[in-house]
Protein backbone atom coordinates (compact mmCIF):
# COMPACT_ATOMS: atom_id res chain seq x y z
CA UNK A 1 101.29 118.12 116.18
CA UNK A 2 103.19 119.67 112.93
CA UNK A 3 104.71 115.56 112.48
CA UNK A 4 101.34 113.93 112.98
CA UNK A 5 99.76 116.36 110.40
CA UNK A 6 102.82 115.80 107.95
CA UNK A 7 102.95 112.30 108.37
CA UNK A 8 99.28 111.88 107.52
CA UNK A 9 99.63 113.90 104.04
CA UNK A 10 102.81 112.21 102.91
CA UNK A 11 100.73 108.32 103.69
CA UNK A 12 97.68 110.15 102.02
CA UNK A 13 100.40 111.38 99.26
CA UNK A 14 102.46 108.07 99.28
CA UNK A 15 98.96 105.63 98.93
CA UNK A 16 97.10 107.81 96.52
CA UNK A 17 100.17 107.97 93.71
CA UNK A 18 101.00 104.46 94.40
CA UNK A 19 97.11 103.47 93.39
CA UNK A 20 97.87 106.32 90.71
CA UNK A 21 101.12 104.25 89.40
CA UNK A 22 99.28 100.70 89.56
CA UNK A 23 96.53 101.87 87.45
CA UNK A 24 98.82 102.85 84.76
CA UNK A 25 101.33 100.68 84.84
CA UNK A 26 103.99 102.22 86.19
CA UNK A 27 104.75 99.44 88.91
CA UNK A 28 106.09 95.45 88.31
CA UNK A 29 103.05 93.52 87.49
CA UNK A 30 103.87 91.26 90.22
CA UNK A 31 102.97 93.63 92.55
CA UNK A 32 100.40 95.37 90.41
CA UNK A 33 97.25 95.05 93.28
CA UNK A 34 95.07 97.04 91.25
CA UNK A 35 94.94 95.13 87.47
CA UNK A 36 95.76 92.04 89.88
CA UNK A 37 92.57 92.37 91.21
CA UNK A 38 90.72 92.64 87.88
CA UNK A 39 92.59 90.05 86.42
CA UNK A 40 91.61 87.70 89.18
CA UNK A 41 87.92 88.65 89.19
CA UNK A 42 88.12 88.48 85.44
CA UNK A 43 89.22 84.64 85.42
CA UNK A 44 86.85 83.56 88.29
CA UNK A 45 83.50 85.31 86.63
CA UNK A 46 84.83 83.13 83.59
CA UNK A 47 84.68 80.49 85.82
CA UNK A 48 81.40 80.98 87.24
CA UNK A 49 79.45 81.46 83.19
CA UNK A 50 81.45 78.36 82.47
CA UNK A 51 80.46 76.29 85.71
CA UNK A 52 77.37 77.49 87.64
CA UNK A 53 76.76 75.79 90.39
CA UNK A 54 73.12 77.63 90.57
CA UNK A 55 72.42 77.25 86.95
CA UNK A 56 69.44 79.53 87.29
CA UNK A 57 71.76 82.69 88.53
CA UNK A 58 72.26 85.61 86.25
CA UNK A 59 75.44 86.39 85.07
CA UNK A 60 75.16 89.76 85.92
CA UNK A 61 73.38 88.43 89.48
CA UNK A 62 71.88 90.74 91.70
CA UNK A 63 73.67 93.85 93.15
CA UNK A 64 76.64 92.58 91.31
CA UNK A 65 77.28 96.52 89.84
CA UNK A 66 76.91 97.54 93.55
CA UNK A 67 79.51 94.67 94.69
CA UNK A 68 81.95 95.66 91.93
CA UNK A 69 81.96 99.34 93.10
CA UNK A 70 83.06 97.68 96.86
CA UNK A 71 85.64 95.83 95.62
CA UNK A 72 87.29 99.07 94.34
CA UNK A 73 86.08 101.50 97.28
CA UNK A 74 87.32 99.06 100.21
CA UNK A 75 90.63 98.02 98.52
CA UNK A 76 91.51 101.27 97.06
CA UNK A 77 89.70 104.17 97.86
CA UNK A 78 89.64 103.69 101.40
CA UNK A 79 93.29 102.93 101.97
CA UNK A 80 93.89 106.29 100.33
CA UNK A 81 91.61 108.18 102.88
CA UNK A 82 92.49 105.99 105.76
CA UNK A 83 96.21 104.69 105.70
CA UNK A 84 97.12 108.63 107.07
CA UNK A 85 95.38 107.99 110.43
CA UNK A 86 97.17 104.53 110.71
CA UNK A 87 100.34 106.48 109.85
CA UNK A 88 99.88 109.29 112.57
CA UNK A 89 98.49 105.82 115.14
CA UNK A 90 102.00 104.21 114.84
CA UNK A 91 103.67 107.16 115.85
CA UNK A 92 101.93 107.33 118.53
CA UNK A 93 102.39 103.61 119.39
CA UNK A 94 105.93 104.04 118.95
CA UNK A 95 106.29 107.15 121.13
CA UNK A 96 105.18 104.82 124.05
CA UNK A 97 106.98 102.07 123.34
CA UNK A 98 104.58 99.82 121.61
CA UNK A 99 106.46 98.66 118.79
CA UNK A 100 106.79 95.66 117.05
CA UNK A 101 110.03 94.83 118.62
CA UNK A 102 108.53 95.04 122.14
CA UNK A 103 105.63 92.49 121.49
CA UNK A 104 107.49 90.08 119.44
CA UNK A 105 107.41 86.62 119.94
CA UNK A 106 108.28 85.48 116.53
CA UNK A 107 111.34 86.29 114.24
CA UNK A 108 111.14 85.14 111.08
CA UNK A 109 113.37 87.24 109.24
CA UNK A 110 116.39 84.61 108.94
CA UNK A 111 114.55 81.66 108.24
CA UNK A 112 114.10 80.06 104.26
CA UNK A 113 111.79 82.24 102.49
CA UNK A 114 108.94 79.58 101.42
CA UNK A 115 108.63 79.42 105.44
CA UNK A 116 108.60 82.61 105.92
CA UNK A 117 105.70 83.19 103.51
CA UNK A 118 103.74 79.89 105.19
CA UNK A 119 104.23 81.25 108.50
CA UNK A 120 102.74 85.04 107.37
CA UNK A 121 99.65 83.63 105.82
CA UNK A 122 98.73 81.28 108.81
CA UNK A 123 99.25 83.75 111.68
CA UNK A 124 97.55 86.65 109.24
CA UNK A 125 94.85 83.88 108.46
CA UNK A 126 94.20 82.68 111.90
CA UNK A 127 93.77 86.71 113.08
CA UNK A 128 91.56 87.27 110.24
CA UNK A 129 89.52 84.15 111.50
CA UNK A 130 89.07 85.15 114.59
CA UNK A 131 88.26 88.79 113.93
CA UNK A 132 85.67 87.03 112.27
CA UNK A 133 84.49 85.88 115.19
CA UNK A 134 84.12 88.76 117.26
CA UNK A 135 82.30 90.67 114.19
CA UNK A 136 79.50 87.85 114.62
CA UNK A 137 79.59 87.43 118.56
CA UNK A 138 79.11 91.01 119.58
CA UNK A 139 75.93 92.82 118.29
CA UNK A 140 77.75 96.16 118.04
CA UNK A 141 80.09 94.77 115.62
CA UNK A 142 77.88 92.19 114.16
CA UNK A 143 75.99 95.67 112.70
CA UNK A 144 78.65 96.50 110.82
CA UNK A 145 79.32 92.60 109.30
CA UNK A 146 75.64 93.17 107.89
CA UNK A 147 76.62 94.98 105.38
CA UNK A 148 78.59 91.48 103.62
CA UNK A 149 75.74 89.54 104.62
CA UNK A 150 72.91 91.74 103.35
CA UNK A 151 74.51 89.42 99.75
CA UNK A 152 71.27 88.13 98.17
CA UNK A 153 73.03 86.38 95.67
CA UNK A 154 76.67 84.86 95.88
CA UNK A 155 79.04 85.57 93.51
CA UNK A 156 82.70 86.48 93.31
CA UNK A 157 82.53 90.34 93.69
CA UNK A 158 80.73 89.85 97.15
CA UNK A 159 83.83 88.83 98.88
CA UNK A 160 84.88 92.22 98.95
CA UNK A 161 81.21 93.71 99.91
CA UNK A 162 81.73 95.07 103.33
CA UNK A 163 81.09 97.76 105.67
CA UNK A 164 84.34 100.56 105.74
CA UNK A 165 84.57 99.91 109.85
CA UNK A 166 85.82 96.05 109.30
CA UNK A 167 88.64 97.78 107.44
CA UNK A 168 89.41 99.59 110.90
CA UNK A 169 88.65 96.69 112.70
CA UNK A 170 90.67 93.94 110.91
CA UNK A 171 93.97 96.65 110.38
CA UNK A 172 94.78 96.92 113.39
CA UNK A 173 94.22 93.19 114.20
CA UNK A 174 96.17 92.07 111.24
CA UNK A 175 98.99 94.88 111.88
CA UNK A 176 99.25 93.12 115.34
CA UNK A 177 99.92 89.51 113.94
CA UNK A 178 102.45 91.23 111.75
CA UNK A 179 103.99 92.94 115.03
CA UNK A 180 104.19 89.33 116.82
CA UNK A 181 106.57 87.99 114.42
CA UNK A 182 108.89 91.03 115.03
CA UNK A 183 107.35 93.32 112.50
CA UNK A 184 108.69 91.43 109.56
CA UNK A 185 106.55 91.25 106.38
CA UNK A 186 108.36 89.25 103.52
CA UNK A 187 109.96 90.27 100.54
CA UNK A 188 107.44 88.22 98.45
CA UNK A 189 104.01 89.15 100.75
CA UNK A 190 102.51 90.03 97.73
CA UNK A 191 102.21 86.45 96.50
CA UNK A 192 99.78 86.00 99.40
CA UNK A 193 98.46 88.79 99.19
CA UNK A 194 97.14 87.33 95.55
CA UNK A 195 96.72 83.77 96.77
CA UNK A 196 93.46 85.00 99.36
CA UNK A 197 91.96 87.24 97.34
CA UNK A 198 91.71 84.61 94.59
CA UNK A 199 90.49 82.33 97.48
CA UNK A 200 87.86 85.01 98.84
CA UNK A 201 87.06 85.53 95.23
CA UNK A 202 86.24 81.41 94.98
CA UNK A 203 84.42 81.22 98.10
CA UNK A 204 81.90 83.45 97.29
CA UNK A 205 81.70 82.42 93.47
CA UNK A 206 78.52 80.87 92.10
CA UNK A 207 80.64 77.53 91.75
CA UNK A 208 80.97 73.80 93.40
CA UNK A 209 84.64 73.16 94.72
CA UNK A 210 84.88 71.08 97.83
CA UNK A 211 88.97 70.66 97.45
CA UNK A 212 88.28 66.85 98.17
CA UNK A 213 90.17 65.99 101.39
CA UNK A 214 91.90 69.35 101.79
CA UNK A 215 88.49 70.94 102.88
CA UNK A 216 89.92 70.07 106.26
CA UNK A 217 92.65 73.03 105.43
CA UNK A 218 91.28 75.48 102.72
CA UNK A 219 87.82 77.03 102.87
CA UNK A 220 85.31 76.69 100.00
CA UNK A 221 82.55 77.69 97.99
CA UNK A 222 79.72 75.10 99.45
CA UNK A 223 81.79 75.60 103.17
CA UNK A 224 81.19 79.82 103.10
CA UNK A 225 77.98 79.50 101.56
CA UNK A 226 76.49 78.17 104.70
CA UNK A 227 78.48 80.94 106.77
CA UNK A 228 76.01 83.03 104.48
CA UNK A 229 73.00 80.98 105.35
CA UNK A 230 69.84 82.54 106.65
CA UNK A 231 69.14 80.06 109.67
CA UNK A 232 72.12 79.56 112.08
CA UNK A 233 71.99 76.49 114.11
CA UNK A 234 70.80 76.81 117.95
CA UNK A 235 72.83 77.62 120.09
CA UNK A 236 75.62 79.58 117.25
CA UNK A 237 76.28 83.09 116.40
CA UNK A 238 77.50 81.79 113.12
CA UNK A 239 79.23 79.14 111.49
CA UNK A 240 82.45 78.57 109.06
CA UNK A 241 84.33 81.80 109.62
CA UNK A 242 87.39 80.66 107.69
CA UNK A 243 88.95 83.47 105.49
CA UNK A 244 91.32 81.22 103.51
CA UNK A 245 91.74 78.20 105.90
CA UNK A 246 89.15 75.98 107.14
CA UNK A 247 91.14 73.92 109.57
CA UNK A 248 90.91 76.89 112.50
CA UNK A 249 86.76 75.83 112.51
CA UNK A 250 87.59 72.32 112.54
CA UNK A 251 90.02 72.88 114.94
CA UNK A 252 87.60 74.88 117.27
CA UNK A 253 84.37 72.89 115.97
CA UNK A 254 82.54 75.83 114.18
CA UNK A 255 82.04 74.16 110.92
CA UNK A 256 78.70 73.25 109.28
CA UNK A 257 77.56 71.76 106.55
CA UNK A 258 74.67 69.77 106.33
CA UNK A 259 74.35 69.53 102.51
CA UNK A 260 75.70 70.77 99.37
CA UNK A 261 72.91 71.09 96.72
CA UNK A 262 73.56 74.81 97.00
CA UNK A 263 70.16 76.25 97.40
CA UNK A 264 70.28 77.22 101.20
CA UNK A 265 68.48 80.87 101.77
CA UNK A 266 71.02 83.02 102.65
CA UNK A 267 71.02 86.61 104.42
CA UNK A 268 69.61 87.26 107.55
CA UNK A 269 66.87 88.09 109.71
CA UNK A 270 65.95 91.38 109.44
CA UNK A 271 67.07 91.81 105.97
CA UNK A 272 64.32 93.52 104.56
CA UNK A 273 64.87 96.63 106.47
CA UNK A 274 68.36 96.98 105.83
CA UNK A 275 69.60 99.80 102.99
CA UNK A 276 70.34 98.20 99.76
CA UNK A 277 72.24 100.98 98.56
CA UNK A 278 76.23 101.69 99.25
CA UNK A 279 75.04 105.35 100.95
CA UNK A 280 72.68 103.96 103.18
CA UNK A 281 75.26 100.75 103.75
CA UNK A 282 77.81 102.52 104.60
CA UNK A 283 75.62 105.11 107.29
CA UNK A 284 74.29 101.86 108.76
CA UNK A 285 75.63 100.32 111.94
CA UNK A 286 75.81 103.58 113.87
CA UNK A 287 72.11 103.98 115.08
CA UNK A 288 70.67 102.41 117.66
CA UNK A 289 69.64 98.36 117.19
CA UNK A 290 66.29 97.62 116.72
């Protein structure tokens, strides 16, 4: 018990003065998640007072503040309190033989390393997608996903407006695609790690970018705004679940997009019931559905 408990404080530890060291500077700016991530917002809010797609949108839209404040919480905050328990999980794991080596399908680690970045960001991509999935398919985790689709108003800080459980739910997930290519992460992960959140940050911005022919592969801001829309289609829990790729709906026909003016209603049904605070947010999903 003494190594689980000192192997949660030193992640705690190691995660909190890491955060610590971004925020001040103290790490290469290449890796710099923290002012990346304000940088990138920065440059994309820019974008969307230069090039509104729904020119009657505030600036400062509605719950943007409240967005903002997930951006930092789920990226930063929670990591801190959470990447202990993940810590003390993979001892575990590795106690029983679960281990990256034993589920590997995948190794990556010789090969050039442009393909070993493109390989990374499809099999993390195409795990993201489909966790995706599940969060709309099954109502116990679809209460949860509520949280990012409670968004009244789309703009770039609502990419990172979700519930704290989808960080529990997509780790693990994600740490498994990472295990099936023999546990290797690459040297220069970080330069996808920037490349989707300036994607999430586009998808959700209040501007038109279709990508022309390559909507087939990367998703978009008129593609995820009907993934936001009010009224599903018959028949679907959802539609367009792409994170940063659009091909895996193409591929397994959930994509829809009937028209790209831009005004569909989006939320969901139920809405006006649901907390519109981050408190109440973050309590909800636990009860019992109504």
């Amino acid at each position: 018990m003494k190594t689980y408990i000192n192997a949660f404080i030193e992640a705690f530890k190691g995660t909190a003065e890491w955060t610590w060291s971004s925020i001040i500077f103290d790490v290469p700016w290449y890796t710099n998640y923290f002012w990346g991530l304000i940088v990138i917002s920065l440059i994309v809010w820019l974008l969307e007072m230069a090039f509104p797609w729904r020119k009657e949108q505030s600036i400062i839209r509605k719950d943007f503040w409240l967005d903002g404040f997930y951006m930092f919480f789920n990226f930063f905050i929670f990591s801190i309190m959470i990447d202990g328990i993940y810590k003390m999980l993979g001892l575990v794991f590795g106690e029983i033989g679960l281990t990256s080596k034993s589920l590997a399908i995948l190794d990556i680690s010789a090969w050039a390393p442009w393909l070993q970045l493109l390989i990374f960001f499809i099999i993390l991509d195409f795990v993201q997608w489909f966790t995706h999935v599940l969060l709309h398919k099954y109502s116990f985790l679809w209460r949860f996903h509520k949280v990012h689709h409670s968004v009244k108003e789309m703009g770039f800080a609502a990419h990172l407006r979700y519930h704290w459980m989808e960080n529990i739910l997509y780790k693990p997930l994600k740490t498994f695609g990472v295990m099936i290519i023999g546990g290797f992460e690459p040297n220069q992960a970080y330069i996808i790690h920037f490349i989707t959140i300036a994607i999430g940050h586009l998808n959700h911005a209040n501007i038109k970018i279709t990508w022309g022919p390559l909507k087939y592969i990367f998703n978009n801001p008129v593609m995820h705004l009907y993934h936001h829309a009010y009224l599903v289609p018959e028949g679907r829990n959802g539609m367009n679940y792409g994170i940063s790729l659009s091909i895996w709906d193409y591929i397994f026909k959930t994509n829809y997009i009937p028209e790209d003016s831009g005004t569909v209603e989006i939320g969901f049904e139920g809405e006006d019931q649901f907390p519109d605070d981050f408190i109440g947010q973050s309590l909800s999903g636990f009860g019992k559905e109504e």
